[in-house]
Protein backbone atom coordinates (compact mmCIF):
# COMPACT_ATOMS: atom_id res chain seq x y z
CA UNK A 1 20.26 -7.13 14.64
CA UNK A 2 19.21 -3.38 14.50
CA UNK A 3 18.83 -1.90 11.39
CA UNK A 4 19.84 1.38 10.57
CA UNK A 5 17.32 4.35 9.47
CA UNK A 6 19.29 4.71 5.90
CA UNK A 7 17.80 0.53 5.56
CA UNK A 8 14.34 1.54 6.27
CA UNK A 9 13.93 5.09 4.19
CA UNK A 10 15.41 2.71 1.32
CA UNK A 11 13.59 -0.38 1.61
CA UNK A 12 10.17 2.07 1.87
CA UNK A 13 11.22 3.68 -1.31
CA UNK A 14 11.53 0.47 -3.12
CA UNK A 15 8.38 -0.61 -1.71
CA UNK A 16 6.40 2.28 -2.83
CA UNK A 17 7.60 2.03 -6.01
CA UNK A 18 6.28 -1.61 -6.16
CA UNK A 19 2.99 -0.59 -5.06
CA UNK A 20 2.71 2.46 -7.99
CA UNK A 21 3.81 0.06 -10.38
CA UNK A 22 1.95 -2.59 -9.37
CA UNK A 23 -1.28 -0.31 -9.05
CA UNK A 24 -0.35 0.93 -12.72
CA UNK A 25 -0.42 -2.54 -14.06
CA UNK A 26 -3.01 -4.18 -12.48
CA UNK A 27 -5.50 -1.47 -11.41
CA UNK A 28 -8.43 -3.22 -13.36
CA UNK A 29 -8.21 -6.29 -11.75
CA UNK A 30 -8.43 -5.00 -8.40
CA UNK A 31 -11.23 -2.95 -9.02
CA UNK A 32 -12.95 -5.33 -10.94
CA UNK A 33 -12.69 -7.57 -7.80
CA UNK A 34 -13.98 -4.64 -5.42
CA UNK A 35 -17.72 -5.74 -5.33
CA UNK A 36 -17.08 -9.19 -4.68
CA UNK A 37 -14.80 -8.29 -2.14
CA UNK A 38 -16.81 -6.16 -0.39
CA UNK A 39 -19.74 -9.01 0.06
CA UNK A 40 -17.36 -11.28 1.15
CA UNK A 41 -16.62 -8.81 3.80
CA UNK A 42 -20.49 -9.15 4.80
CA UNK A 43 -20.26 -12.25 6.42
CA UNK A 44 -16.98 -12.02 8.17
CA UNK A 45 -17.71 -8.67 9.54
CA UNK A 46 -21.13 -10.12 10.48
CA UNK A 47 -19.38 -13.18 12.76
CA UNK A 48 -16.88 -11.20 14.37
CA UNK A 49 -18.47 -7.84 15.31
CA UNK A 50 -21.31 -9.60 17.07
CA UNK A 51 -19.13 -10.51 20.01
CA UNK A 52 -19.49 -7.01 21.06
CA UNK A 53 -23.35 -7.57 21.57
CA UNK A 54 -23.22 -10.07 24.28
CA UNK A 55 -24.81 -13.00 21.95
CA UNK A 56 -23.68 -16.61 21.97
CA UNK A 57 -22.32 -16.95 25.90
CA UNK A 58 -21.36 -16.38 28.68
CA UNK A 59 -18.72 -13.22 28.46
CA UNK A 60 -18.34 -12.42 31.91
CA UNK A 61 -18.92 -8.58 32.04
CA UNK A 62 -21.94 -8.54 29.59
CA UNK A 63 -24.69 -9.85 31.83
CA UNK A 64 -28.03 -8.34 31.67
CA UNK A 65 -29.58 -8.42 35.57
CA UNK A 66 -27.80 -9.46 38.62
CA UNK A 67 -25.50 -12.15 38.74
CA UNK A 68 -26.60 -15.65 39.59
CA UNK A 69 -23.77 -16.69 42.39
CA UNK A 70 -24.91 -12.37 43.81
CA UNK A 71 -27.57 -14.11 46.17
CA UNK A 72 -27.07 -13.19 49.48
CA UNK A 73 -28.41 -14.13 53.03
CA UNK A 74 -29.50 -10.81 55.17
C-alpha cells in the first residue's frame, strides 16, 4: 500500500511537534542522563569497533604475512 506524499509531510509535522514538546517537557531528564550515557557508550563502542583491527580471529582479508595454504612447490 503506497502512501501518498500529503501522508508523509503530515505525519512528519506531527512528529516534530512531538519531539519539541517532548524536548520542552523533559529536557532535564535527558540531559541529566547524558554522562551516564555517554560511559555506557565506552564499552559498547569498545567491543564493536575492534573488529576493524583484526583482533580475536580469523577474518579472512586481515592477515598479517603470507597465507598459510600460499606454500608452493617451484
Amino acid at each position: 500500500m503506497a502512501f501518498s506524499r500529503r501522508y508523509w509531510i503530515t505525519l512528519s509535522v506531527f512528529g516534530v511537534i512531538a519531539l519539541v514538546l517532548l524536548w520542552g517537557e523533559h529536557k532535564v531528564h535527558v540531559l541529566g542522563a547524558l554522562p551516564w550515557l555517554i560511559l555506557l557508550l565506552c564499552p559498547l563502542m569498545h567491543i564493536f569497533m575492534h573488529g576493524s583491527h583484526g583482533h580475536g580471529g580469523g577474518h579472512a582479508g586481515h592477515q598479517h604475512g603470507p597465507a598459510k595454504d600460499d606454500h608452493r612447490e617451484q
